[in-house]
Protein backbone atom coordinates (compact mmCIF):
# COMPACT_ATOMS: atom_id res chain seq x y z
CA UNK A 1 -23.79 -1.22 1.57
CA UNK A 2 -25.11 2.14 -0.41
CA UNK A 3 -23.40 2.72 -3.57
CA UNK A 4 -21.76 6.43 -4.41
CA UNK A 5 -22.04 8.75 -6.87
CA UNK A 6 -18.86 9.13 -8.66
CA UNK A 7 -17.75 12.18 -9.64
CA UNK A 8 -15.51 11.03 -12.19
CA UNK A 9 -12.97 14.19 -12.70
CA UNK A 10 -10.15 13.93 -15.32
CA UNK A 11 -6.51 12.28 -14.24
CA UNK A 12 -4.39 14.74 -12.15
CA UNK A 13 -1.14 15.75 -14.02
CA UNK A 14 1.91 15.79 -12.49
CA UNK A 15 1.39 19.88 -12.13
CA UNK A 16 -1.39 19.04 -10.15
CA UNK A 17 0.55 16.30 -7.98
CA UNK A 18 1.28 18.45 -5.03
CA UNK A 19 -2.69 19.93 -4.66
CA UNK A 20 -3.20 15.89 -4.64
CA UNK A 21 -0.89 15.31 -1.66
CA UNK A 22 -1.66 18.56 0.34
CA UNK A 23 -5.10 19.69 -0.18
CA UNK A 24 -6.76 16.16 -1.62
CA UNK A 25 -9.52 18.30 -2.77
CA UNK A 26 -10.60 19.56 -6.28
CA UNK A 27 -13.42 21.38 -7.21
CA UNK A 28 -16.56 19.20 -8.21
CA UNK A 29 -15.28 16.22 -6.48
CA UNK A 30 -18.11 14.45 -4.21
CA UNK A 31 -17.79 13.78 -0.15
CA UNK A 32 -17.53 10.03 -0.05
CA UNK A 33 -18.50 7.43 2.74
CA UNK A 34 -15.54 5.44 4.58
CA UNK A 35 -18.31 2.52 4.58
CA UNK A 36 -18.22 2.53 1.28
CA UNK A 37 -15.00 2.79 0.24
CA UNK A 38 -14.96 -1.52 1.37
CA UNK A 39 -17.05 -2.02 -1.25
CA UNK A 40 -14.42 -0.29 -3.74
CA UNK A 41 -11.50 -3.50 -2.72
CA UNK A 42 -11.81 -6.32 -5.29
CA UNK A 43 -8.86 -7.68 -4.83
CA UNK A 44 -9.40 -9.03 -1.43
CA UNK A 45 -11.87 -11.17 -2.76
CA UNK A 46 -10.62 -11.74 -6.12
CA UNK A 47 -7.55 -13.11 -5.04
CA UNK A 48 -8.14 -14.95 -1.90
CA UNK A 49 -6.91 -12.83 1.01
CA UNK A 50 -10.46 -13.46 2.40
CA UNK A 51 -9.62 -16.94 2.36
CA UNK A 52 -6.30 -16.49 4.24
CA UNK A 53 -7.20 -14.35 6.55
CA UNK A 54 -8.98 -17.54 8.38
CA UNK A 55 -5.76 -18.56 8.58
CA UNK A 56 -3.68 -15.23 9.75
CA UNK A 57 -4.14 -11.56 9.36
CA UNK A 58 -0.13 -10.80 9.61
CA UNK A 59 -0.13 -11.23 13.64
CA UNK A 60 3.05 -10.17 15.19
CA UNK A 61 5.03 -9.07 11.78
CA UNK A 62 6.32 -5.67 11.26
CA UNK A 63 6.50 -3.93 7.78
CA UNK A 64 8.68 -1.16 7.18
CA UNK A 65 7.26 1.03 4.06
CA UNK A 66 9.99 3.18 2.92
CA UNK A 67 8.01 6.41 1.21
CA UNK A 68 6.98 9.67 1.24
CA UNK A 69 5.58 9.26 5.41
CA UNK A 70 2.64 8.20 6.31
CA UNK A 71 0.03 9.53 8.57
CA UNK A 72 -0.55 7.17 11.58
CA UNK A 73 -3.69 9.70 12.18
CA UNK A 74 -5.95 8.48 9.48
CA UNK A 75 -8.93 5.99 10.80
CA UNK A 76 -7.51 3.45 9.48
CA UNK A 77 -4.56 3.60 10.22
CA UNK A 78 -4.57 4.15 13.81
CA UNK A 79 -2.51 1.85 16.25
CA UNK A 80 -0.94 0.14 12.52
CA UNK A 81 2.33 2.95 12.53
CA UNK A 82 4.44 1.72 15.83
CA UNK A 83 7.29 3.57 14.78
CA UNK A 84 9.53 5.10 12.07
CA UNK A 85 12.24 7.56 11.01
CA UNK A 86 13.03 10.22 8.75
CA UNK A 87 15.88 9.41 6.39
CA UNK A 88 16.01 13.18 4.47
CA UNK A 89 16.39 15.18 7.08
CA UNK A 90 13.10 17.65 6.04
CA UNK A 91 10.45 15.64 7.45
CA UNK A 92 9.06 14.35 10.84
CA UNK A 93 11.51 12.64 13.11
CA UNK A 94 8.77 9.54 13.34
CA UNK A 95 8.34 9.35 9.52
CA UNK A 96 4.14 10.52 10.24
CA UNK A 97 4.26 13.58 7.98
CA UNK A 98 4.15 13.04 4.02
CA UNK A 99 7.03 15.13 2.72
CA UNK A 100 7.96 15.61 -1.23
CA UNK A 101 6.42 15.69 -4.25
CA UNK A 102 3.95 13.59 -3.58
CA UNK A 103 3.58 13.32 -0.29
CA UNK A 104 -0.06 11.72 0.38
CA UNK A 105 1.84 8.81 -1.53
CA UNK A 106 3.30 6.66 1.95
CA UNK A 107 -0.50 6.89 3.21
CA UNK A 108 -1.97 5.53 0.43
CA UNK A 109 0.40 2.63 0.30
CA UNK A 110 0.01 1.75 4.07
CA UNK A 111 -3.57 1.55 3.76
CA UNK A 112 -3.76 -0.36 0.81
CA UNK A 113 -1.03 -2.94 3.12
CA UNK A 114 -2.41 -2.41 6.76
CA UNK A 115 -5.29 -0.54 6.89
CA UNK A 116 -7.64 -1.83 9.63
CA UNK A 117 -10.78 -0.11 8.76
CA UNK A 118 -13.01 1.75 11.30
CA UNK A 119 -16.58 2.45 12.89
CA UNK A 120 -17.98 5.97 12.01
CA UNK A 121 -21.28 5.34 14.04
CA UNK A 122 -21.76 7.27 16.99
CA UNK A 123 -22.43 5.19 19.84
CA UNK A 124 -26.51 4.33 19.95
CA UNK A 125 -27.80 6.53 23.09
CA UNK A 126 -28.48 4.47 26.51
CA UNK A 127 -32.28 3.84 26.28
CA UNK A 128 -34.53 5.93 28.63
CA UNK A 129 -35.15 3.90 32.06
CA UNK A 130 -38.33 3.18 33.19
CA UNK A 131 -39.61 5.16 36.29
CA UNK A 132 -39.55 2.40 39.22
CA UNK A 133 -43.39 2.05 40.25
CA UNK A 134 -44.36 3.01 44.27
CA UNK A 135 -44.37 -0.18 46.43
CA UNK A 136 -47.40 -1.32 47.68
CA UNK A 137 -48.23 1.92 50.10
CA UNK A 138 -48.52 1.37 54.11
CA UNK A 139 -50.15 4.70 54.84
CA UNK A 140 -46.72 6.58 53.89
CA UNK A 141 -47.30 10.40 52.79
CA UNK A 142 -48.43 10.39 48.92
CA UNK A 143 -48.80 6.61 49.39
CA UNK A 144 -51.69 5.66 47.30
CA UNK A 145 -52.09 1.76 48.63
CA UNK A 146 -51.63 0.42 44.68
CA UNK A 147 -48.58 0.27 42.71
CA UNK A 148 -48.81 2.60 39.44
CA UNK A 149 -48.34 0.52 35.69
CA UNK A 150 -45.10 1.19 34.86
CA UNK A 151 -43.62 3.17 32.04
CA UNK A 152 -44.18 2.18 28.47
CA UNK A 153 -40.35 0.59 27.71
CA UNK A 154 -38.31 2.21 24.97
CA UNK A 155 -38.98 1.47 21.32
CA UNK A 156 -36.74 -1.16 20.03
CA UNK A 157 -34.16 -0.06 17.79
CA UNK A 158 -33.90 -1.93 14.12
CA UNK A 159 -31.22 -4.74 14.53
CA UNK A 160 -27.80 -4.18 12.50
CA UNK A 161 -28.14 -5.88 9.45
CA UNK A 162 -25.77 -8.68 8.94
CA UNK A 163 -21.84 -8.20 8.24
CA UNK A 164 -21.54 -8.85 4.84
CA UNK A 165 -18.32 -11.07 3.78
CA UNK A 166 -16.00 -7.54 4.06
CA UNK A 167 -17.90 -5.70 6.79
CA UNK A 168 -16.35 -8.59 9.31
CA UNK A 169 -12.55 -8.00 9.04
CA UNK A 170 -10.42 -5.27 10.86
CA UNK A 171 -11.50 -2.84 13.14
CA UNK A 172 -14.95 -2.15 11.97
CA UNK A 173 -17.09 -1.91 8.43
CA UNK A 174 -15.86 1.12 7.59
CA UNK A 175 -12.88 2.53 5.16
CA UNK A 176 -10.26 0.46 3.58
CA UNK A 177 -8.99 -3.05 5.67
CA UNK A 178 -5.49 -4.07 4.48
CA UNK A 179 -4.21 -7.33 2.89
CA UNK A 180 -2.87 -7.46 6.66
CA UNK A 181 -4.90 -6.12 8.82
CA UNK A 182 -2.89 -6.88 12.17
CA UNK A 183 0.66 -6.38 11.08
CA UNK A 184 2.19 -3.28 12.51
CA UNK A 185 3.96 -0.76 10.23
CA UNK A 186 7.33 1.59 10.29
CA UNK A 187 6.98 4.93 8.36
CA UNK A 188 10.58 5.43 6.79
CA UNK A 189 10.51 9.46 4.97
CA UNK A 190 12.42 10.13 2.23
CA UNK A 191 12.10 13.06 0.14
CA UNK A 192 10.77 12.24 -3.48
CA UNK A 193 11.96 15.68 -5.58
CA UNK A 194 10.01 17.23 -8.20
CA UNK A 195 9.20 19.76 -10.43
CA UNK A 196 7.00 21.48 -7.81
CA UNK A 197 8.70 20.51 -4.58
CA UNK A 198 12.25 21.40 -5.60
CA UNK A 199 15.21 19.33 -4.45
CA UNK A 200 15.75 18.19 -0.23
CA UNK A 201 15.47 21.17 1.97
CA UNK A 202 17.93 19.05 3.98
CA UNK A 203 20.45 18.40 0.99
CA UNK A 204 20.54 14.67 1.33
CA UNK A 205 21.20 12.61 -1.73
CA UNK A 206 19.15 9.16 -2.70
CA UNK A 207 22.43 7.48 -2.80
CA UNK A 208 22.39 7.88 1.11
CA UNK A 209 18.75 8.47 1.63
CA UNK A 210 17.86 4.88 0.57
CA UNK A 211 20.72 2.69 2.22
CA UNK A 212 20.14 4.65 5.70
CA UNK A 213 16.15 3.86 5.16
CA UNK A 214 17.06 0.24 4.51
CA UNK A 215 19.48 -0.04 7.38
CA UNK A 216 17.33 1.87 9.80
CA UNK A 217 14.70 -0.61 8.57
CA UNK A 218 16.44 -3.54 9.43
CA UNK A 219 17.42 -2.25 12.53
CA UNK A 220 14.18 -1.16 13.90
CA UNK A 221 12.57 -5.11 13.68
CA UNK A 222 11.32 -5.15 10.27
CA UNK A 223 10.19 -8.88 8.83
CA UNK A 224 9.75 -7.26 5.32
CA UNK A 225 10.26 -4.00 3.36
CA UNK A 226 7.98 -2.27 1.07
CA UNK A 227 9.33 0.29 -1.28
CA UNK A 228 6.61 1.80 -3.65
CA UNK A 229 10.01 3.27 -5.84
CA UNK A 230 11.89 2.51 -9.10
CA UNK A 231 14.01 4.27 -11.11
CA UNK A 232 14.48 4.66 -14.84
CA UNK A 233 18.00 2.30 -14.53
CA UNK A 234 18.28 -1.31 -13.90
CA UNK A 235 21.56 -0.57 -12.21
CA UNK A 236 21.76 1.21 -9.06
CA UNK A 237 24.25 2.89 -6.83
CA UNK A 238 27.32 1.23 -5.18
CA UNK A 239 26.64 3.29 -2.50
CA UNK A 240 23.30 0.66 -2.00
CA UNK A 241 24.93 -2.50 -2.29
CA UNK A 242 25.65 -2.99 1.21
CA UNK A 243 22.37 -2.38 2.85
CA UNK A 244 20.21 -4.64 0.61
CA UNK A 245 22.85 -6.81 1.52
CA UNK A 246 22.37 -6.43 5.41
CA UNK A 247 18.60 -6.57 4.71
CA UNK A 248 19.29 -10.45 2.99
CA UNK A 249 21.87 -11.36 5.95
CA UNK A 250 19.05 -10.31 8.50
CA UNK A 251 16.37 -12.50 6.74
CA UNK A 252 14.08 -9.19 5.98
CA UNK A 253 11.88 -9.91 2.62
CA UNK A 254 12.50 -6.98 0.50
CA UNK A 255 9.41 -6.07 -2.46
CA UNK A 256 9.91 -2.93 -4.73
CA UNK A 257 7.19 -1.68 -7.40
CA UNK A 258 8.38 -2.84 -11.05
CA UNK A 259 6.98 0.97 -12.33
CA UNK A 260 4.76 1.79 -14.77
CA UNK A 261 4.50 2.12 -18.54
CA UNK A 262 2.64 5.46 -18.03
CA UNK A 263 5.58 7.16 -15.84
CA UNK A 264 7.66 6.64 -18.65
CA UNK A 265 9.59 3.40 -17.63
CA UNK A 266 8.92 1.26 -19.96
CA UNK A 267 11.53 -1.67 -18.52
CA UNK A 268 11.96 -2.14 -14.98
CA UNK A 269 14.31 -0.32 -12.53
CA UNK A 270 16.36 -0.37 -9.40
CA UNK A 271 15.45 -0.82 -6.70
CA UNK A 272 13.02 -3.36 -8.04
CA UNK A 273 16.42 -5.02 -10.28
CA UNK A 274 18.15 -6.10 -7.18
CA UNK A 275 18.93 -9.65 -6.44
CA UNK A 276 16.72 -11.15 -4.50
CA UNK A 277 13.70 -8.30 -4.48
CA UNK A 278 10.38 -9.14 -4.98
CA UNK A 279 9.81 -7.12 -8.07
CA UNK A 280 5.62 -6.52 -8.83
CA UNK A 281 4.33 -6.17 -11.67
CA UNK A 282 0.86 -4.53 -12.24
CA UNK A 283 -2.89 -6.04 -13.42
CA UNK A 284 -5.65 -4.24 -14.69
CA UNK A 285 -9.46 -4.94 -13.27
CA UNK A 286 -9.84 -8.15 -15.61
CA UNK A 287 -6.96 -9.81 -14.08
CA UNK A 288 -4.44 -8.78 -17.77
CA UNK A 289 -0.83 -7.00 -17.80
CA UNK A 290 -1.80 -3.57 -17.30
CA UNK A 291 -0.99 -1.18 -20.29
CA UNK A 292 -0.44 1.84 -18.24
CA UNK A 293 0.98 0.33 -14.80
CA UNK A 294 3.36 -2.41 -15.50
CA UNK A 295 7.04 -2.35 -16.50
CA UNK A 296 8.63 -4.97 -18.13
CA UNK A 297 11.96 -7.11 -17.15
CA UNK A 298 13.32 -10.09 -16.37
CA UNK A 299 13.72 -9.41 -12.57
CA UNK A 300 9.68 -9.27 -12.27
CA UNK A 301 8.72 -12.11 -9.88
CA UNK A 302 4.51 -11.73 -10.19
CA UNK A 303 1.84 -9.26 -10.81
CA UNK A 304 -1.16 -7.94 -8.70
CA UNK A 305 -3.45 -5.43 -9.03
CA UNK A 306 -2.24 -1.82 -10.03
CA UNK A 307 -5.68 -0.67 -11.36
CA UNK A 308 -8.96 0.58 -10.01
CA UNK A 309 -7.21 0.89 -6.51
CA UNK A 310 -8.71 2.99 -3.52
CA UNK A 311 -5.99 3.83 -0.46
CA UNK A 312 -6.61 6.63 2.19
CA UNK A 313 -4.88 10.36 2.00
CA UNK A 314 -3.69 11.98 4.79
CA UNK A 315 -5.96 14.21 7.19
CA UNK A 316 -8.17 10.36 6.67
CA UNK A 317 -9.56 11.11 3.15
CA UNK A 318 -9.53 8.71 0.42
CA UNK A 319 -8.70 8.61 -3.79
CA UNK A 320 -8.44 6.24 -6.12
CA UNK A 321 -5.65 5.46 -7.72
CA UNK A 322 -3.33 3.02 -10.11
CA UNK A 323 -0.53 1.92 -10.29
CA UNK A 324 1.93 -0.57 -9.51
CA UNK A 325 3.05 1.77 -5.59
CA UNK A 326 -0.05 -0.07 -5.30
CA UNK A 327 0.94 -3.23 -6.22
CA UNK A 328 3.69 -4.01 -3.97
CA UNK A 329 1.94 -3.44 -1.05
CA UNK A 330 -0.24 -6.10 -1.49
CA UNK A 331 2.39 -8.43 -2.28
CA UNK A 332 4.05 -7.10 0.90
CA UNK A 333 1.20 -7.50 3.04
CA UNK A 334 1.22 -11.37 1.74
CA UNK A 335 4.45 -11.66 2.52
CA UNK A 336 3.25 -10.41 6.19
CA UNK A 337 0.43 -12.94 6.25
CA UNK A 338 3.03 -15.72 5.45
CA UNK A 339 5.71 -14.66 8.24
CA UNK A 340 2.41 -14.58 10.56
CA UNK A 341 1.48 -18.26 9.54
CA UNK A 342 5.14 -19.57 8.82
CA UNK A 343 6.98 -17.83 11.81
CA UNK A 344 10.11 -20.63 10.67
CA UNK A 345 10.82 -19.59 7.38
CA UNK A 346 13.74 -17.70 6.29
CA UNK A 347 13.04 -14.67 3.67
CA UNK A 348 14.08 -16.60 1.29
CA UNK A 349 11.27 -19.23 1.45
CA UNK A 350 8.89 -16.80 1.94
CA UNK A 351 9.32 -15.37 -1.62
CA UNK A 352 9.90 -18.84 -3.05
CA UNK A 353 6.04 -19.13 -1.32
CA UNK A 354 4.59 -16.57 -3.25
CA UNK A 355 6.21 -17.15 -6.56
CA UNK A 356 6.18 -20.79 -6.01
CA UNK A 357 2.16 -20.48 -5.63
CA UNK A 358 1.57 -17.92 -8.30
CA UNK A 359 -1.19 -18.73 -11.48
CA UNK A 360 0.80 -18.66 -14.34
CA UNK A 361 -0.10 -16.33 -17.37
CA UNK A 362 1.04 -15.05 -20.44
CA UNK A 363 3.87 -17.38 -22.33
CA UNK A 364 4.07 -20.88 -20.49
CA UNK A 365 6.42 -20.47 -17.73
CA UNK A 366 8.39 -17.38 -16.77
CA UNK A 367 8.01 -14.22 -18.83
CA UNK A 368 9.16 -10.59 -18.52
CA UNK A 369 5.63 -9.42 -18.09
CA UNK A 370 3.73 -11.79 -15.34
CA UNK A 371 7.35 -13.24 -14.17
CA UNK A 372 6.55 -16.09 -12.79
CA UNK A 373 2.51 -15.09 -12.38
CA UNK A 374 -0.55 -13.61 -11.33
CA UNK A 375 -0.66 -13.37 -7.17
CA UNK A 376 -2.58 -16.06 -5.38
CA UNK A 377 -2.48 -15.11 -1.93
CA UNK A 378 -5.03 -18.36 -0.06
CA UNK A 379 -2.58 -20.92 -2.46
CA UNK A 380 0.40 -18.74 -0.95
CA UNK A 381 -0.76 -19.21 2.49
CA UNK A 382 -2.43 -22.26 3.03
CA UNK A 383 -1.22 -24.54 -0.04
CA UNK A 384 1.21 -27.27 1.42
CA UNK A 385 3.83 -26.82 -0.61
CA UNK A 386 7.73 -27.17 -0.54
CA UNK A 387 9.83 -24.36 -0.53
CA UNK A 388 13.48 -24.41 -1.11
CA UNK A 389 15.56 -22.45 1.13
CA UNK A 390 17.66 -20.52 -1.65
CA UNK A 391 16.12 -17.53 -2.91
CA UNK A 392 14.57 -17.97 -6.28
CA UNK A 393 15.08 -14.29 -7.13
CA UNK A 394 19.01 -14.06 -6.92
CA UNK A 395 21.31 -13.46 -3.89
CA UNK A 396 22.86 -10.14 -3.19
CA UNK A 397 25.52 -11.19 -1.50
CA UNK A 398 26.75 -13.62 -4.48
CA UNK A 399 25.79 -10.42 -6.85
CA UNK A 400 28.47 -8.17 -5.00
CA UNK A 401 31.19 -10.90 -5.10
CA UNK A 402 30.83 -11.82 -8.70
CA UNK A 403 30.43 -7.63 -9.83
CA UNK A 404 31.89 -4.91 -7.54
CA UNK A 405 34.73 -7.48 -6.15
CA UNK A 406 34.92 -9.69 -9.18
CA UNK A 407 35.86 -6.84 -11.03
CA UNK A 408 32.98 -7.07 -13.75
CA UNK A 409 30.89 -4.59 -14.95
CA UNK A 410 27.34 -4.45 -12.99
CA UNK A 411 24.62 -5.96 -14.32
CA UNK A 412 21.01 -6.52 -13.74
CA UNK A 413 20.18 -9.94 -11.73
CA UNK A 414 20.33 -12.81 -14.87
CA UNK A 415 17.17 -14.62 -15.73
CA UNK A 416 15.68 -17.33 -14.29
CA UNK A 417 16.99 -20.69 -15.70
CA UNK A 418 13.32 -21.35 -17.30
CA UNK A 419 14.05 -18.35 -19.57
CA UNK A 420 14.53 -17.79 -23.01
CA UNK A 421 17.99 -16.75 -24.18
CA UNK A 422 17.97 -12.81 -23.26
CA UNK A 423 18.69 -12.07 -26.74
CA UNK A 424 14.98 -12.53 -27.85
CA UNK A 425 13.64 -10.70 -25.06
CA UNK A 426 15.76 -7.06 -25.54
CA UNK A 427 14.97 -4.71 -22.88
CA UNK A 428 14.61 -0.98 -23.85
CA UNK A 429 17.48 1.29 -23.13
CA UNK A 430 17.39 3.37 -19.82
CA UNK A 431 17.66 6.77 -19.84
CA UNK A 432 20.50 8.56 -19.15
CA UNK A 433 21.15 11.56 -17.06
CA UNK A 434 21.53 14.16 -19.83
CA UNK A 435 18.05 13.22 -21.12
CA UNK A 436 15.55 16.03 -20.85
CA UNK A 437 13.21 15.74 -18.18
CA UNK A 438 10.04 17.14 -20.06
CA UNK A 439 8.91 13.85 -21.36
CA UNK A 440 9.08 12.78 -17.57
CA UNK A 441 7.20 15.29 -16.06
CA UNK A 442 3.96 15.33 -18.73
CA UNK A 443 3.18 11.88 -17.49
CA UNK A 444 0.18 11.84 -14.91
CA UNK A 445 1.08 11.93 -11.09
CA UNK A 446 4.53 11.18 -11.97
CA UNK A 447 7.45 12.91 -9.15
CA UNK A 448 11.14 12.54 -10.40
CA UNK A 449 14.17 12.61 -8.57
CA UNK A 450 17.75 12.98 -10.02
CA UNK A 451 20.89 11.10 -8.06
CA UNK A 452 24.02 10.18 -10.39
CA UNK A 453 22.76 8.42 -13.97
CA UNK A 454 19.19 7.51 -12.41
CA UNK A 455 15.59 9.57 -12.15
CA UNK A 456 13.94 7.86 -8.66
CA UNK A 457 10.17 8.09 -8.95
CA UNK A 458 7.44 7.27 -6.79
CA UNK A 459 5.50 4.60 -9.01
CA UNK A 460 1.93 6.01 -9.27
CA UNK A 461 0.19 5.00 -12.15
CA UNK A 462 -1.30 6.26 -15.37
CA UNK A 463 -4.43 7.80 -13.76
CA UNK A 464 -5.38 9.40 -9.74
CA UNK A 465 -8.70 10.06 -9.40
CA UNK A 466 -9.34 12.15 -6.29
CA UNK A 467 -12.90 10.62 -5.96
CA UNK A 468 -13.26 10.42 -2.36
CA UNK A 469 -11.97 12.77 -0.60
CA UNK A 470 -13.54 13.11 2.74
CA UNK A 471 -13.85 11.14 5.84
CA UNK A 472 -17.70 10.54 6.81
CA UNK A 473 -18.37 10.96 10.28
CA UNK A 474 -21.47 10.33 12.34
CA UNK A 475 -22.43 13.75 11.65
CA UNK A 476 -22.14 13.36 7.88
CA UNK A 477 -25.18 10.73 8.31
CA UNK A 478 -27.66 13.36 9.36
CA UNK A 479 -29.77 14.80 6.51
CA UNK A 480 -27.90 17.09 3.93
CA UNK A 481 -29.30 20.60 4.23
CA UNK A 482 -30.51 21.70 0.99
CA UNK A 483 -28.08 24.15 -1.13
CA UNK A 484 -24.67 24.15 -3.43
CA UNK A 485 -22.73 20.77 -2.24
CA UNK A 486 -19.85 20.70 0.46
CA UNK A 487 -16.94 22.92 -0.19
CA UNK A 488 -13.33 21.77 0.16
CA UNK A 489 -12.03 23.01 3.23
């Protein structure tokens, strides 16, 4: 594959969040190659999807992503989106169009999860067939008695160089191929509020925003739940209890961003606190605890990538981007791979696969900032290992009976029994409601969303670089005319 020129602009501020989502263009950015963009995924590599996918490629399993909307349109997402809703009441009654703040954000995210790549080529024209010779004349009119040579055949064309170890998986070389390629996906809306979008057209809260996304979810055939959100609390609202709940009693895996140090949330938050979520923390390139997209808490399960990402934008453009919304989907999309493979085991195993099989890192053993390690996804597949059926990561169902009917005060899912007494790991304090919101809102890419005493925020990360912004076509392979470069359009 060719390599690109990268542009390289500065990180887009949260003023500049909704010219991200709608436009995807800024000036002096450079038209990049969906055949390149393949060469931008270390991670599949890195961490051994290539491996599993020898194995599965998320066959048959159906992944709700609960976000901003995605757009089934983009190349490579087309045929992944088989349904979805709207749970705001502003947005498209299928979930397809990206609504809020940020509302490229549900695209990027279903990419990074299920994108199945595509073929720009045009189709190679038929070659030119030979003129049939005369027979042998018998004294026909304008016979000549001899049969003329026949035309030269067509040149050959070059043979297609070789599929190199990416070019071989989803539905062509081109663009960005998912961690499960062959899952299907359900594009849940809700509207993420901000400083430039202004609250819900439609006036509905989070508090019932989320639940009726979860329970619609569940409803609708999901096998797992990805949700790219956190909040600034580890608590969350009552009014959520019961549909995480119905999620866990219909054996749906739930996974939830654990945020990012950059977006101001420095400890993890709800929804990623809940009993029995796959909380994901974030890496950087080298594999370490990111410094600007990864939380800390003692509800984190295990960290993938969050840095150096690439996902597509609506209207099939491309950025890169960080972050731990990028994260979770490529836990999620393990979690797919191992319902594909594993088509017996309850939710709960599945988690207890992917923790069970993570490399551990940092402090021996559990820790608030790798929980329980670094994603392996070929050990989580293919590794024969046992799996108890209780959820590692907490039951909701228990959580309910011991706090909201128990009559104790709600707290965050306790720590695993591996670790250390919670007194020598304090978490920072969560802001409250009545904090000002500036501090919030100066963070890159960061969208913020008030409901009761917590600020919902999609999870982008420290930096979005809106490097590749177009979708090549086979026209965009003929010869650049010369002149100023492409305009945004």
């Amino acid at each position: 594959m060719r390599t690109r020129q990268h542009a390289g602009p500065g990180p887009v501020r949260a003023g500049a969040s909704v010219a991200l989502a709608a436009a995807v263009l800024l000036p002096g950015a450079v038209p990049a190659a969906a055949d390149e963009v393949r060469d931008k995924e270390y991670w599949l590599e890195d961490y051994g999807i290539t491996q599993a996918w020898e194995s599965t490629q998320g066959e048959g399993v159906t992944v709700a992503v609960i976000d901003s909307g995605i757009d089934g349109t983009h190349p490579d997402l087309v045929g992944a989106v088989v349904g979805g809703t709207d749970a705001s009441g502003a947005g498209d009654p299928g979930g397809l169009r990206g609504i809020g703040e940020v509302a490229g954000h549900g695209t990027l995210v279903g990419t990074l999860l299920a994108g199945r790549g595509h073929t720009d080529a045009a189709p190679a024209p038929a070659p030119a067939q030979p003129t049939p010779a005369p027979s042998r004349g018998t004294g026909g009119t304008g016979g000549t008695g001899r049969a003329e040579p026949p035309a030269a055949p067509p040149p050959a064309l070059p043979p297609d160089p070789p599929a190199g170890p990416l070019e071989q998986y989803g539905e062509g070389p081109d663009g960005i191929v998912g961690v499960a390629p062959k899952a299907d996906l359900l594009a849940v809306s809700v509207f993420i509020e901000g400083q430039n979008s202004g609250p819900n057209p439609a006036g509905v809260s989070v508090d019932q925003q989320v639940p009726d996304a979860v329970r619609w979810a569940v409803d609708n055939g999901a096998d797992v739940i990805n949700m790219s959100l956190g909040s600034t609390s580890t608590a969350w609202p009552e009014s959520w209890d019961e549909a995480f709940l119905y999620a866990e009693q219909n054996d749906v895996v739930v996974v939830a961003a654990a945020g990012n140090r950059a977006g101001g949330l420095a400890q993890v938050g709800a929804p990623a606190t809940i009993p029995g979520v796959l909380a994901v923390a974030g890496l950087d390139r080298s594999g370490v605890a990111s410094d600007e997209a990864s939380s800390e808490g003692i509800s984190i399960a295990v960290a993938a990538p969050s840095e150096d990402l690439v996902g597509g934008l609506p209207g099939g453009f491309y950025a890169d981007w960080s972050g731990t919304s990028g994260a979770a989907p490529l836990v999620s999309g393990v979690a797919a791979l191992i319902r594909a493979r594993y088509p017996e085991l309850s939710a709960g195993q599945v988690v207890n696969r992917i923790v069970g099989t993570a490399r551990d890192a940092g402090p021996p053993g559990f820790d608030t900032i790798y929980g329980y390690g670094i994603l392996d996804v070929a050990s989580a597949v293919d590794r024969d290992v046992a799996v108890p059926q209780e959820n590692r990561l907490g039951s909701m169902a228990e959580w309910i009976e011991l706090y909201r009917r128990g009559g104790q005060t709600p707290a965050p899912p306790p720590a695993p029994a591996e670790e250390p007494p919670a007194e020598v790991l304090p978490a920072p304090a969560a802001p409250q409601a009545e904090d000002p919101l500036t501090p919030v809102h100066d963070v890159p890419a960061l969208v913020v969303l008030g409901f009761g005493g917590l600020l919902l925020a999609v999870v982008l990360g420290g930096a979005v670089h809106v490097t590749r912004v177009h979708r090549r076509t086979a026209a965009d392979r003929r010869p650049a005319p010369e002149g100023p470069g492409p305009s945004a359009a």
